[in-house]
C-alpha atoms as a PDB file:
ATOM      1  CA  UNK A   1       0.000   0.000   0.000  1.00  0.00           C
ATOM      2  CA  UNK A   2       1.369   3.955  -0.537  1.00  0.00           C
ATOM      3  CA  UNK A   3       2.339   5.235   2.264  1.00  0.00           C
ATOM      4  CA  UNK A   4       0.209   8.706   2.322  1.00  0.00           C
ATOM      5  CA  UNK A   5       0.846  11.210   5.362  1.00  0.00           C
ATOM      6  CA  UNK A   6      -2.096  12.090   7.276  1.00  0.00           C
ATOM      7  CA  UNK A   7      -2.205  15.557   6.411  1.00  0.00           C
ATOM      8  CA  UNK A   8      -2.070  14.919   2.563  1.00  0.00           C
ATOM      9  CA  UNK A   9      -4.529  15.128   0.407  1.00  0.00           C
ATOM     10  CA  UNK A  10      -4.994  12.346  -2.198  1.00  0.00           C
ATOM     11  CA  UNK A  11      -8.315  12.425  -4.610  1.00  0.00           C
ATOM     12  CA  UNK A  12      -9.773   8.775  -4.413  1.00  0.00           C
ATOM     13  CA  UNK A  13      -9.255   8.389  -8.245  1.00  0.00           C
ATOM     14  CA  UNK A  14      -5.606   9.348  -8.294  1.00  0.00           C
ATOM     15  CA  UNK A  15      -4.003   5.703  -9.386  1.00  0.00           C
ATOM     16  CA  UNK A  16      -0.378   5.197  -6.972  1.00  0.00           C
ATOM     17  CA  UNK A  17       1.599   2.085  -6.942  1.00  0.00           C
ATOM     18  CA  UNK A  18       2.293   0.201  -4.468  1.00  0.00           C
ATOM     19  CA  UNK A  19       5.076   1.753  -2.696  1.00  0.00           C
ATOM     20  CA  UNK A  20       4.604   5.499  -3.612  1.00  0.00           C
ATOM     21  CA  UNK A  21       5.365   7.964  -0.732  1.00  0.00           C
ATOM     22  CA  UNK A  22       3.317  10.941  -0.285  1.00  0.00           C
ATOM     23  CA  UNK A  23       4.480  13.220   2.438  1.00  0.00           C
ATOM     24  CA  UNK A  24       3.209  15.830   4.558  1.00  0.00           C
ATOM     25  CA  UNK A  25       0.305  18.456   3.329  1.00  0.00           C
ATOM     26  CA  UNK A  26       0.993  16.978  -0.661  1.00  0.00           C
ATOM     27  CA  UNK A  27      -2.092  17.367  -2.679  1.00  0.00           C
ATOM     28  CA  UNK A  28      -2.468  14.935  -5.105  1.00  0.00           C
ATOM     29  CA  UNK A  29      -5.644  15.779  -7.520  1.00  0.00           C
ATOM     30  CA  UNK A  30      -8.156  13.602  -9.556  1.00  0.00           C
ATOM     31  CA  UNK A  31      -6.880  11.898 -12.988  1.00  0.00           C
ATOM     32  CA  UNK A  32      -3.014  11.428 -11.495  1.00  0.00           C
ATOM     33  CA  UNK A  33      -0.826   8.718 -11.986  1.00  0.00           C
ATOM     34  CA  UNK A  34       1.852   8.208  -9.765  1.00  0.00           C
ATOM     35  CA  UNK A  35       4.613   5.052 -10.794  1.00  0.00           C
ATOM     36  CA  UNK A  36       6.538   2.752  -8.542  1.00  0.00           C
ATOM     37  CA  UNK A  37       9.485   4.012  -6.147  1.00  0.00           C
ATOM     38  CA  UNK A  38       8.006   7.698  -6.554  1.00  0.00           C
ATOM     39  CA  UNK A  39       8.226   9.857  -3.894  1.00  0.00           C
ATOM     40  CA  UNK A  40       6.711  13.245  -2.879  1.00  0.00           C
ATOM     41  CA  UNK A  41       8.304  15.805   0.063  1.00  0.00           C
ATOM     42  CA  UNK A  42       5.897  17.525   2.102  1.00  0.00           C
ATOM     43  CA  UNK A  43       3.657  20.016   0.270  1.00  0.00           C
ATOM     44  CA  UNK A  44       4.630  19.029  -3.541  1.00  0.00           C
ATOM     45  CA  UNK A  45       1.737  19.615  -5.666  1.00  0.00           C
ATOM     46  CA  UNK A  46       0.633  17.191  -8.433  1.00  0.00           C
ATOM     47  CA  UNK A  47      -1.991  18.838 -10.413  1.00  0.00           C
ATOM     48  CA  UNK A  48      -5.139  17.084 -12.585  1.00  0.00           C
ATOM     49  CA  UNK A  49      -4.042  14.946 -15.751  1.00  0.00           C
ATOM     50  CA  UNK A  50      -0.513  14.220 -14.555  1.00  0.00           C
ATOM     51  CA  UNK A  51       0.987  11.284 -14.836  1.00  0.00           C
ATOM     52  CA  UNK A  52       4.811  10.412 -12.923  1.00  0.00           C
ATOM     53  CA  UNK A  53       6.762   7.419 -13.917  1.00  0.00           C
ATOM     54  CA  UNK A  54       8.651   4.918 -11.658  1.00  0.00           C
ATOM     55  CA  UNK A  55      11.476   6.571  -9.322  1.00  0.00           C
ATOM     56  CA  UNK A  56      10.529  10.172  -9.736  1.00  0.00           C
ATOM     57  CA  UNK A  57      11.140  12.628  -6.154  1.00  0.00           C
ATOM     58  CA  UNK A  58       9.349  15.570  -5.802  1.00  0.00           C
ATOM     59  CA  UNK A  59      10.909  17.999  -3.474  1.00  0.00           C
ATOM     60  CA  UNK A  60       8.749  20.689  -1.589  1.00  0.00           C
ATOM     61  CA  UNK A  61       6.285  23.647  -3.181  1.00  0.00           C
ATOM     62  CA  UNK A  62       7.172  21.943  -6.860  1.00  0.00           C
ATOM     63  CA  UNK A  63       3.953  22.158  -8.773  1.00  0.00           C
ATOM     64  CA  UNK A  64       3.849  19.753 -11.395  1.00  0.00           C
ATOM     65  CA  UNK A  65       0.778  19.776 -14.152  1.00  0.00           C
ATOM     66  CA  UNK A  66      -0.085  23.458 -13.075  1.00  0.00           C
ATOM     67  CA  UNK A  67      -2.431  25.319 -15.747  1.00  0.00           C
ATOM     68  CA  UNK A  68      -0.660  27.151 -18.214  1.00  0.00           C
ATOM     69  CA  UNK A  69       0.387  30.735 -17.676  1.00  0.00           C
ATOM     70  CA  UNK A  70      -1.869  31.292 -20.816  1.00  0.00           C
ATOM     71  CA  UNK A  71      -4.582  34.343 -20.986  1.00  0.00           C
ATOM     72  CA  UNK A  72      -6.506  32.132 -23.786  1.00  0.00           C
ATOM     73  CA  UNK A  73      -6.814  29.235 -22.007  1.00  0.00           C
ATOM     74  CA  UNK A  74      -9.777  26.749 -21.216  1.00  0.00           C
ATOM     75  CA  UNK A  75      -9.599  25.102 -18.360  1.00  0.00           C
ATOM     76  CA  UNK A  76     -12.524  22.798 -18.966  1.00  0.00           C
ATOM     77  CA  UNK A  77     -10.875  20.258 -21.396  1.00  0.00           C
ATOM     78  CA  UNK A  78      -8.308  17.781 -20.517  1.00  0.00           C
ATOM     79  CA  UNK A  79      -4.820  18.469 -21.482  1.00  0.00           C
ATOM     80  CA  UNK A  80      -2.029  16.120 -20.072  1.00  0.00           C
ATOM     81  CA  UNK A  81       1.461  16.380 -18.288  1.00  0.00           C
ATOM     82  CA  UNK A  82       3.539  13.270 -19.036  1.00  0.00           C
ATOM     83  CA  UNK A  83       6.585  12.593 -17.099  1.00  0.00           C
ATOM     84  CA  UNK A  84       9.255   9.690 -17.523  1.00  0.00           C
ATOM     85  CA  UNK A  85      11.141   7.875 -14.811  1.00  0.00           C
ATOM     86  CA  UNK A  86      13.761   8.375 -12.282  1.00  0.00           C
ATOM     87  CA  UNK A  87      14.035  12.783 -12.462  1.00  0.00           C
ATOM     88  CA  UNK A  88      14.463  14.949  -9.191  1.00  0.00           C
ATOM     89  CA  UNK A  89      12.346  18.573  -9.352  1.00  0.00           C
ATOM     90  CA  UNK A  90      13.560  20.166  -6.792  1.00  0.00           C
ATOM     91  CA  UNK A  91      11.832  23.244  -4.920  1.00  0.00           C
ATOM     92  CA  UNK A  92       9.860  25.350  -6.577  1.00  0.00           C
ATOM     93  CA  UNK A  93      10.282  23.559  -9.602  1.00  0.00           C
ATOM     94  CA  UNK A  94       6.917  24.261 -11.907  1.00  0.00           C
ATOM     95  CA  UNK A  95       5.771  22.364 -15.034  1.00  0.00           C
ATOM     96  CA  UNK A  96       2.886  23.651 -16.836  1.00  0.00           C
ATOM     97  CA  UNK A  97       0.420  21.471 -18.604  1.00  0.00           C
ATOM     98  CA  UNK A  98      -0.510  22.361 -22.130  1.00  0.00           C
ATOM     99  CA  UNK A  99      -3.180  25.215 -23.655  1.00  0.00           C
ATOM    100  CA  UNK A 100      -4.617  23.191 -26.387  1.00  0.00           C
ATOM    101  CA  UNK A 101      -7.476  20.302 -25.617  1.00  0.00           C
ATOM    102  CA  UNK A 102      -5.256  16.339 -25.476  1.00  0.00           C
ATOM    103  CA  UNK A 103      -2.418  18.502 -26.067  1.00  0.00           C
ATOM    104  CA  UNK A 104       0.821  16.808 -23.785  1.00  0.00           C
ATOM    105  CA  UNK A 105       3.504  18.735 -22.216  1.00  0.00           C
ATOM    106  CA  UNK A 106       6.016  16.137 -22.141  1.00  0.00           C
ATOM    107  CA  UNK A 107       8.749  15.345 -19.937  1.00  0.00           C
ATOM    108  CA  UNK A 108      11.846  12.546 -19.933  1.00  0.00           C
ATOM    109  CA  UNK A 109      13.696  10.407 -17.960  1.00  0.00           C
ATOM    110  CA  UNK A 110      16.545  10.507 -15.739  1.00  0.00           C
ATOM    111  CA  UNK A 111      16.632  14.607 -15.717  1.00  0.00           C
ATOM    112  CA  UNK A 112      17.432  17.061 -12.855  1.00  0.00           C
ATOM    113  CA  UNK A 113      15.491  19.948 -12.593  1.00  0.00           C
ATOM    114  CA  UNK A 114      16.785  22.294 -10.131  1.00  0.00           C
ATOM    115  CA  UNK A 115      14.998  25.259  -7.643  1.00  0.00           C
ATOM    116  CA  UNK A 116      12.540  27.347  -9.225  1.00  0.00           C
ATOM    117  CA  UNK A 117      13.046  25.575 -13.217  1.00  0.00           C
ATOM    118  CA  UNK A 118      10.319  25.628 -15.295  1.00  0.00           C
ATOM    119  CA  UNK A 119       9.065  24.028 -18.467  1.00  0.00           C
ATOM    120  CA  UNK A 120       6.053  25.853 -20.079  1.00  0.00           C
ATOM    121  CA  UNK A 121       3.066  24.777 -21.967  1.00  0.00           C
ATOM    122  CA  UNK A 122       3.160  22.611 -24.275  1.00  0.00           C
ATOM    123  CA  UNK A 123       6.579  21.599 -24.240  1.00  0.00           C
ATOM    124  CA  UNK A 124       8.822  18.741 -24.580  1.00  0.00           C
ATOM    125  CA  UNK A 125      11.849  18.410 -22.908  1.00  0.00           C
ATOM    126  CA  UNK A 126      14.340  14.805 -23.858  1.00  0.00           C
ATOM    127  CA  UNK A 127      15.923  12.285 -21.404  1.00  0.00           C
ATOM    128  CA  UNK A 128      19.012  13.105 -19.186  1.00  0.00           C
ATOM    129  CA  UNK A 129      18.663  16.632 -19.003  1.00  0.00           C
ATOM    130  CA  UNK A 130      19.784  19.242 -16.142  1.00  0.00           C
ATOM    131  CA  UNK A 131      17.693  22.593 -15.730  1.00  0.00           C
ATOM    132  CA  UNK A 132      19.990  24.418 -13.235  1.00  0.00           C
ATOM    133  CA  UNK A 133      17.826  26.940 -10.750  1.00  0.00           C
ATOM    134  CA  UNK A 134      16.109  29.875 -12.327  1.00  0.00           C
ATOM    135  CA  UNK A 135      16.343  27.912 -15.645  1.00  0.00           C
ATOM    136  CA  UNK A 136      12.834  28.123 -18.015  1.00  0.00           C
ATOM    137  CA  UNK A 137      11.511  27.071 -21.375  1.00  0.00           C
ATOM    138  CA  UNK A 138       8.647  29.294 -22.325  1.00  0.00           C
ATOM    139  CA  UNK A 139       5.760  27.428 -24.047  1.00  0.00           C
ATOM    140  CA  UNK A 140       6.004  24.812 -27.284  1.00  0.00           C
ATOM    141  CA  UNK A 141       9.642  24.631 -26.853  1.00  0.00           C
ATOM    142  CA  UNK A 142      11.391  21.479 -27.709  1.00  0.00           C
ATOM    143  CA  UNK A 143      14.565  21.075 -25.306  1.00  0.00           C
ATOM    144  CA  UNK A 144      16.560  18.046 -26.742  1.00  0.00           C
ATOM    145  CA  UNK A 145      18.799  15.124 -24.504  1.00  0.00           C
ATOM    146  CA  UNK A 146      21.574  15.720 -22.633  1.00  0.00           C
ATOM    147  CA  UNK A 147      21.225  19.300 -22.793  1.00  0.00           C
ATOM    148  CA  UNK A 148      22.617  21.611 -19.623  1.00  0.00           C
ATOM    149  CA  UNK A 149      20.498  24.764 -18.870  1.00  0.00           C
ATOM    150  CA  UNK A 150      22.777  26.576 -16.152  1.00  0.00           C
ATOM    151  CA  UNK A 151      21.464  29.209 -13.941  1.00  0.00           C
ATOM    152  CA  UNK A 152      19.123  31.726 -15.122  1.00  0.00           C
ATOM    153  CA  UNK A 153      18.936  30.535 -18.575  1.00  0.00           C
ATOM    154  CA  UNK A 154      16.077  30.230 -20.572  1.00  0.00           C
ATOM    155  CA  UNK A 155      14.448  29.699 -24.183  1.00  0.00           C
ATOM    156  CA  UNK A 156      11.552  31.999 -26.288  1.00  0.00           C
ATOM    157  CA  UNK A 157       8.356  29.940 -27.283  1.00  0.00           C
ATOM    158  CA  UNK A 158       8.080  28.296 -30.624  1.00  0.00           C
ATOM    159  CA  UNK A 159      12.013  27.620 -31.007  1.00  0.00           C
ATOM    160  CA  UNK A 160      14.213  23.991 -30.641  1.00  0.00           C
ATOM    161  CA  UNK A 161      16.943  23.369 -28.488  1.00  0.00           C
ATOM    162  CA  UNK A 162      18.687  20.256 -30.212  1.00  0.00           C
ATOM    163  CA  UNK A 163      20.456  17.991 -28.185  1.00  0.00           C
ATOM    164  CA  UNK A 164      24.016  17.993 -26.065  1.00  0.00           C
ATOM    165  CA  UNK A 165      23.142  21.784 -26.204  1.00  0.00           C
ATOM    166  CA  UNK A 166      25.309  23.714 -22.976  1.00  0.00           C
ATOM    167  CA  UNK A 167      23.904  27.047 -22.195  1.00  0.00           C
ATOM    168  CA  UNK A 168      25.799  29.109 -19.943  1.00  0.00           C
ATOM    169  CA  UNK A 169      24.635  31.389 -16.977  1.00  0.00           C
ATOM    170  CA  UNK A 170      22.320  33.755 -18.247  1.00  0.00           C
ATOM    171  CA  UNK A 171      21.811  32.927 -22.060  1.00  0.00           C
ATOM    172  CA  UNK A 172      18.792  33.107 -23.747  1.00  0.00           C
ATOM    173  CA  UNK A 173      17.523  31.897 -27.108  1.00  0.00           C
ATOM    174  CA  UNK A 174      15.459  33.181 -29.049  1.00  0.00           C
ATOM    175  CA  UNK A 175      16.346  31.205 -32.504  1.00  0.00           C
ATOM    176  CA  UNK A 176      17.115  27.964 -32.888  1.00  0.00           C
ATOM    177  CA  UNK A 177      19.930  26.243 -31.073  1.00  0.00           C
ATOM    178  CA  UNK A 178      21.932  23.636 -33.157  1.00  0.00           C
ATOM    179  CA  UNK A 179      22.874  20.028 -31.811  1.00  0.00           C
ATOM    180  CA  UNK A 180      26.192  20.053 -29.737  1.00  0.00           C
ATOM    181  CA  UNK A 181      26.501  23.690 -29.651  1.00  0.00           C
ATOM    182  CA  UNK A 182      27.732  25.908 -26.774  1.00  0.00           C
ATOM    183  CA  UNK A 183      25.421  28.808 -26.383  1.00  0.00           C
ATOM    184  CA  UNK A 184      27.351  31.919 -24.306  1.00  0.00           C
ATOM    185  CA  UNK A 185      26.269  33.942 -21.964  1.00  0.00           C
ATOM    186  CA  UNK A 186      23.911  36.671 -24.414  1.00  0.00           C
ATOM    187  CA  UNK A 187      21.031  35.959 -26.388  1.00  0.00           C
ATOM    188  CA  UNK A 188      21.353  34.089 -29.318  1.00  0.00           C
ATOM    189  CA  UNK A 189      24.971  33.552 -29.329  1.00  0.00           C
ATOM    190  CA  UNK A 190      26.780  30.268 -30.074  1.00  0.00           C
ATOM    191  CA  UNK A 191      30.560  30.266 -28.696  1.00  0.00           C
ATOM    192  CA  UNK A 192      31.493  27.547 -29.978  1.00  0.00           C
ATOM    193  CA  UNK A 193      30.910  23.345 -29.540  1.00  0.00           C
ATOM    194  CA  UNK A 194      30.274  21.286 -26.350  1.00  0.00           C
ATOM    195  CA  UNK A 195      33.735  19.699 -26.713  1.00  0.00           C
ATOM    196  CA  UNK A 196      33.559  18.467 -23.289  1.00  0.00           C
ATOM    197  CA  UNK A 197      30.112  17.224 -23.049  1.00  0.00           C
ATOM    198  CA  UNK A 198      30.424  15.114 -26.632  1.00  0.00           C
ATOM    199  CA  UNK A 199      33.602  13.442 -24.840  1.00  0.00           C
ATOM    200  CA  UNK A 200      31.849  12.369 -21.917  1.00  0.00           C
ATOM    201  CA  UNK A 201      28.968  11.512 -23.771  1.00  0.00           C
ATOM    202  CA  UNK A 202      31.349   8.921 -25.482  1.00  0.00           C
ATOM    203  CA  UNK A 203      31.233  10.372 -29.245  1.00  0.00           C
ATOM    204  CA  UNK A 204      33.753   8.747 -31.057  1.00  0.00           C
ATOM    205  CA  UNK A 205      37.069  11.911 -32.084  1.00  0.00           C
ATOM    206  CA  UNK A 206      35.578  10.694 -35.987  1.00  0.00           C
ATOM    207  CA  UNK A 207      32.071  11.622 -34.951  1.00  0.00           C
ATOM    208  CA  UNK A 208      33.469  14.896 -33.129  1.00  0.00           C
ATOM    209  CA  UNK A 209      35.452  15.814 -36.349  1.00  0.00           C
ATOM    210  CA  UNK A 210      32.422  15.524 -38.657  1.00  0.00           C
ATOM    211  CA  UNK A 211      30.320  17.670 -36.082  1.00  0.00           C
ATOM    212  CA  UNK A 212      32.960  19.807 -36.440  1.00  0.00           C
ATOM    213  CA  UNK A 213      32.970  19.738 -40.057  1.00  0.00           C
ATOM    214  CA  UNK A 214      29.241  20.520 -39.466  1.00  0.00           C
ATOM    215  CA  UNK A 215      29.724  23.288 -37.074  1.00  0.00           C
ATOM    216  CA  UNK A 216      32.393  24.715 -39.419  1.00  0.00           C
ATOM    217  CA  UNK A 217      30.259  24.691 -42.783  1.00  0.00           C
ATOM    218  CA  UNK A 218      27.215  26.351 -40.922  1.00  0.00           C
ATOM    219  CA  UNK A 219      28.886  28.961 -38.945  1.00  0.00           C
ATOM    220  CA  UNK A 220      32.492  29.725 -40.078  1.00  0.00           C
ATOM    221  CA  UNK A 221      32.560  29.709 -43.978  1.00  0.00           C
ATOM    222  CA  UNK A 222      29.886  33.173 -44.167  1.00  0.00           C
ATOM    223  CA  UNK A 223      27.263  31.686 -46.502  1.00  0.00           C
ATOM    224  CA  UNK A 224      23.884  31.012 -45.614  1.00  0.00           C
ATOM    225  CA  UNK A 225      22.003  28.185 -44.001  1.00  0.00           C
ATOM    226  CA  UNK A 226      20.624  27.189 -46.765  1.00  0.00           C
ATOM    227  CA  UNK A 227      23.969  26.942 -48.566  1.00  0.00           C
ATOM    228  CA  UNK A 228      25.852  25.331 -45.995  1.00  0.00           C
ATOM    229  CA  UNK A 229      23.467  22.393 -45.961  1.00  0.00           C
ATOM    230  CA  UNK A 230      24.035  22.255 -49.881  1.00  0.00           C
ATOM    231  CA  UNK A 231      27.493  21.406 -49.065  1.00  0.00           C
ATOM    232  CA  UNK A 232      26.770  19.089 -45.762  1.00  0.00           C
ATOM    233  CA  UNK A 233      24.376  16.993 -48.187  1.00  0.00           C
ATOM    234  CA  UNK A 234      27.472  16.053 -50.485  1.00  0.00           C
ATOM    235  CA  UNK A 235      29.056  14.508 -47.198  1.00  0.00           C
ATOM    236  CA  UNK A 236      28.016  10.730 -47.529  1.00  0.00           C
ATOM    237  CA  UNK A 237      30.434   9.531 -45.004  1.00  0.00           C
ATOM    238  CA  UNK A 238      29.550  11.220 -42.090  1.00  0.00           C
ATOM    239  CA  UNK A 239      27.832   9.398 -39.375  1.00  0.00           C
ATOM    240  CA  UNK A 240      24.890   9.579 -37.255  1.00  0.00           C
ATOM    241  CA  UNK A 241      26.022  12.598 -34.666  1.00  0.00           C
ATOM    242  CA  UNK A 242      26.833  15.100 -37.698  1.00  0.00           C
ATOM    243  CA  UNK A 243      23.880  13.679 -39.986  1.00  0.00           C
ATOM    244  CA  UNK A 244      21.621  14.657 -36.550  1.00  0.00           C
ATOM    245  CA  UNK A 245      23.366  18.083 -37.070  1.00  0.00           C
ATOM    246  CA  UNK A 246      22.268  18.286 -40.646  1.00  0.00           C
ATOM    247  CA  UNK A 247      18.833  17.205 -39.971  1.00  0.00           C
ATOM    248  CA  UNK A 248      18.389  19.959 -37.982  1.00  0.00           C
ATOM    249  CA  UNK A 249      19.625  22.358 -40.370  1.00  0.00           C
ATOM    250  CA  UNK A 250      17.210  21.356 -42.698  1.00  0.00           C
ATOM    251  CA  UNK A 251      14.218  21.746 -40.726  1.00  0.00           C
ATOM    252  CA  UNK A 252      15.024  24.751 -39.767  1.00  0.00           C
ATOM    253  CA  UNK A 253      15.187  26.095 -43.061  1.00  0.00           C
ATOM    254  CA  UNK A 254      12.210  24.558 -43.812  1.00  0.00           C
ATOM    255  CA  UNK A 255      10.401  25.688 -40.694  1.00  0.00           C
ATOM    256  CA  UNK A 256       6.797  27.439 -41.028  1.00  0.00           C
ATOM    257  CA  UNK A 257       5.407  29.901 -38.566  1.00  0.00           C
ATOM    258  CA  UNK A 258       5.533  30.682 -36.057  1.00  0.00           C
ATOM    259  CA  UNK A 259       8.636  28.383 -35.823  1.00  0.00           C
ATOM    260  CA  UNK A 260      10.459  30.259 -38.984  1.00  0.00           C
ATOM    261  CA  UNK A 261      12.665  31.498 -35.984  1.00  0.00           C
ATOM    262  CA  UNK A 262      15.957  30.966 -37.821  1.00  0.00           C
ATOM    263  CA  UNK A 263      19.854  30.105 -36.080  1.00  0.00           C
ATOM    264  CA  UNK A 264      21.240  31.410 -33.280  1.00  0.00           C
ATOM    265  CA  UNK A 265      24.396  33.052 -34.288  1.00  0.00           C
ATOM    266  CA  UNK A 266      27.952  32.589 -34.189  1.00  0.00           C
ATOM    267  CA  UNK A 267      30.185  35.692 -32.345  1.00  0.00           C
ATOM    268  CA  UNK A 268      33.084  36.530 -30.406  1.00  0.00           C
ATOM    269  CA  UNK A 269      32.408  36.298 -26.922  1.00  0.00           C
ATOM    270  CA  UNK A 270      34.401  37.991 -24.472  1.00  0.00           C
ATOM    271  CA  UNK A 271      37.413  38.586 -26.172  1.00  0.00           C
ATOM    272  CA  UNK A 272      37.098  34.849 -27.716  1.00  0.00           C
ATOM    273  CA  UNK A 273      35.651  32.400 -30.051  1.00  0.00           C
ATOM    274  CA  UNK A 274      34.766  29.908 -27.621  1.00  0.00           C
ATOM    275  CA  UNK A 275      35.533  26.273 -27.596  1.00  0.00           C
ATOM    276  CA  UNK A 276      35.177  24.797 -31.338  1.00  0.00           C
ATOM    277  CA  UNK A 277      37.849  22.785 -31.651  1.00  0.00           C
ATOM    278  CA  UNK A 278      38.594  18.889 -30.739  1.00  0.00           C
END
């Protein structure tokens, strides 16, 4: 049976596994889901059509499934919050659920989502990321894997945050953020790649010299987009990593509104270029 505190409040029709914890003053509303080895600190909020995975904790005042920050919306319809297994949202940590009827806001696994983070409405956010604190994605954002949000960060509505993505202290995007990419401390500007996050990731030094090759076409040559990828597509031999770079390239080129919100941009950055080579 779930071991519920006495001064929680659990709606009968909320569906908890066997050995869920639910701590002190939680509320726990109808149409919730809560998987196995999940655990909830004293007054962590899990709002209607939320559903946690096995081995998530939920740390104090995080309100997860919270209507959207959203003047236009309804909150009569059902619109879902769907959460994967084994993340930490620590306090203060809110995750809105989405503004359109069986719309999901959409959350992995294994990520750590530090004080006062936030993912917005209808958003999507990919296993094994870290939001430090103060870190936010506004609403329909896409936020790919292994990307690192550090303090204070955060990302405009409508754009795509492809993954291994490190944003420093304090940068925002407003455009699109390429895979692998380090984003500096500004708005909208790439420093460089994630050298040291590819390596620990395990990329192979043939996978990080086609990213490079990648990174170098797209931002260091001074055509366009759209004629660096002309030039990436005649590379047969690269491999998955740079192909992923690529694919992104492409869609954002091809990208209607109100996601037409082109590439963040490569500058100096403090007196430097950043970290682009291997």
């Amino acid at each position: 049976m779930p071991r519920i505190h006495p001064t929680a409040v659990v709606d009968g029709s909320a569906q908890l596994a066997d050995d869920v914890e639910i701590g002190p003053y939680c509320l726990v509303e109808a149409d919730v889901s809560i998987g196995a080895g999940s655990r909830l600190l004293s007054h962590a909020v899990i709002r209607r059509y939320t559903s946690l995975g096995e081995g998530n904790v939920v740390y104090p005042a995080a309100v997860l499934g919270g209507e959207p920050q959203d003047l236009k919306f309804d909150p009569g319809p059902a619109s879902y919050v769907r959460i994967g297994d084994h993340n930490v949202f620590r306090e203060g940590v809110t995750i809105s659920r989405p503004t359109h009827p069986g719309a999901v806001t959409r959350i992995g696994s294994h990520s750590y989502w530090m004080t006062h983070s936030h993912a917005g409405h209808d958003s999507t956010a990919g296993d094994h990321v870290v939001m430090a604190n103060g870190a936010v994605l506004a609403g329909h954002v896409e936020l790919g894997p292994r990307c690192v949000l550090s303090a204070y960060s955060g990302v405009h509505q409508f754009c795509w945050v492809a993954q291994m993505v490190l944003m420093q202290g304090g940068a925002i995007a407003t455009m699109h953020v390429p895979p692998y990419v380090l984003l500096a401390g500004a708005v909208n500007t790439v420093a460089g790649l994630n050298v040291v996050g590819m390596r620990r990731a395990g990329l192979s030094s043939e996978d990080r010299r086609q990213i490079q090759e990648a990174f170098n076409l797209t931002y260091r040559t001074g055509i366009s987009p759209a004629k660096a990828l002309g030039r990436m597509e005649a590379c047969t031999d690269w491999g998955e990593p740079a192909d992923q770079f690529r694919q992104f390239i492409r869609r954002v080129i091809a990208a209607g509104k109100p996601y037409n919100r082109g590439l963040c941009r490569f500058r100096k950055y403090r007196g430097g270029e950043g970290d682009s080579g291997d």
